[in-house]
Protein backbone atom coordinates (compact mmCIF):
# COMPACT_ATOMS: atom_id res chain seq x y z
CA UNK A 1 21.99 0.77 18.06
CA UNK A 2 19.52 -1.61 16.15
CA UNK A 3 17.01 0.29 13.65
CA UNK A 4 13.31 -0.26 15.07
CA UNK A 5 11.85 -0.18 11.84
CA UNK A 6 13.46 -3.22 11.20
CA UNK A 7 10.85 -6.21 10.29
CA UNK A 8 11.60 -9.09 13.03
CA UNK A 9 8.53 -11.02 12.62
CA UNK A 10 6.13 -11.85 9.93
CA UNK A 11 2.68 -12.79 10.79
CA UNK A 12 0.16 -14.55 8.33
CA UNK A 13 -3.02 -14.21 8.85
CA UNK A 14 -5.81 -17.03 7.26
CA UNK A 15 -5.00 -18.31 3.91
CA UNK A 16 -2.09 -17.92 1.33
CA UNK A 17 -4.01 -15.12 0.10
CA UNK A 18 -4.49 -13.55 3.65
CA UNK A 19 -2.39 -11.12 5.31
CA UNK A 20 1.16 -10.86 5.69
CA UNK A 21 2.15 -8.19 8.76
CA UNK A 22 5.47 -7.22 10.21
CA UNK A 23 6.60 -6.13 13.31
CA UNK A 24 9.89 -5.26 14.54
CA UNK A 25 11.79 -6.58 17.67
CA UNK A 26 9.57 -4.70 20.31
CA UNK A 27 6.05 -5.94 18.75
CA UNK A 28 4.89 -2.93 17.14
CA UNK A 29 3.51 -2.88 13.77
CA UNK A 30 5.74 -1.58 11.05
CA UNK A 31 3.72 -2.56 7.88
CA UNK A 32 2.09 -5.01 5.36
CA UNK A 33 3.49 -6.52 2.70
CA UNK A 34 1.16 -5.51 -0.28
CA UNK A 35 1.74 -8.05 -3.07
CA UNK A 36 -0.12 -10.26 -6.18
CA UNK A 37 1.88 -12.96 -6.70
CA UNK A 38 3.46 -13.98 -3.30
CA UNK A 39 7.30 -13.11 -4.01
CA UNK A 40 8.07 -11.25 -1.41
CA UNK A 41 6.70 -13.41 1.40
CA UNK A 42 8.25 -16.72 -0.19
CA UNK A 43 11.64 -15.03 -0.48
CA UNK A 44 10.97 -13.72 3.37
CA UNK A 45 10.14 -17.56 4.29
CA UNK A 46 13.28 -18.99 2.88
CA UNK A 47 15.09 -17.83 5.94
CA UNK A 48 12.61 -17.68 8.77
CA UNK A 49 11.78 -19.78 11.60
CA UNK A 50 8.58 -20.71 12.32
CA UNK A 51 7.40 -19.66 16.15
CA UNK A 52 4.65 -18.80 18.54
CA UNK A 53 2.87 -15.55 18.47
CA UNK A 54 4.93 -13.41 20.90
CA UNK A 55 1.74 -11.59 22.30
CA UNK A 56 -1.79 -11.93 20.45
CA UNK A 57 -1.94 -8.19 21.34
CA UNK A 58 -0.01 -7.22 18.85
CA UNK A 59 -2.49 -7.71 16.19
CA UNK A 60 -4.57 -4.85 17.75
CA UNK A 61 -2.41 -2.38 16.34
CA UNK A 62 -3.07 -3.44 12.78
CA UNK A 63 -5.48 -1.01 10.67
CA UNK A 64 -7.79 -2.37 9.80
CA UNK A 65 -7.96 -5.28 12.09
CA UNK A 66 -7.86 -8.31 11.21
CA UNK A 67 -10.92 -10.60 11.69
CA UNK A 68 -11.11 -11.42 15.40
CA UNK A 69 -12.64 -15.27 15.10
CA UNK A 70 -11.89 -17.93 12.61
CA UNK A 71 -8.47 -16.60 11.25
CA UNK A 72 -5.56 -18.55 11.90
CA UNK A 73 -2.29 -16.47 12.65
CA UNK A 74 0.97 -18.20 11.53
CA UNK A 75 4.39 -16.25 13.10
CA UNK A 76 7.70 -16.58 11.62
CA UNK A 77 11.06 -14.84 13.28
CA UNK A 78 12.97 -13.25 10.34
């Protein structure tokens, strides 16, 4: 049985300094990455695939929420 808490999908939100959210398989938030320097999310990147924003929903369960207008969203499959 897979482990829900699992990260499947990275979402950035607006810049390089912006947001970086993850969500497991079912689209519900499991955390932010918290970070300075931008490590973690490069070494995340090096093996994702860019792809569409399963549901925009799933940014509603983000706290807090990220802006609603004029912030870009890009999604990434891990």
């Amino acid at each position: 049985m897979p482990n829900k808490s699992h990260a499947k999908f990275l979402v950035l939100m607006g810049s390089a300094s912006g947001r970086a959210l993850l969500f497991d398989g079912e689209r519900q938030w499991v955390g932010e990455v918290i970070e300075h320097d931008g490590f973690i999310v490069d070494r995340l990147l090096e093996k994702a695939r860019a792809c569409p924003l399963p549901d925009p929903a799933m940014l509603s369960q983000v706290q807090p929420p990220p802006p609603a207008r004029g912030a870009s969203a890009c999604c990434f499959e891990l």
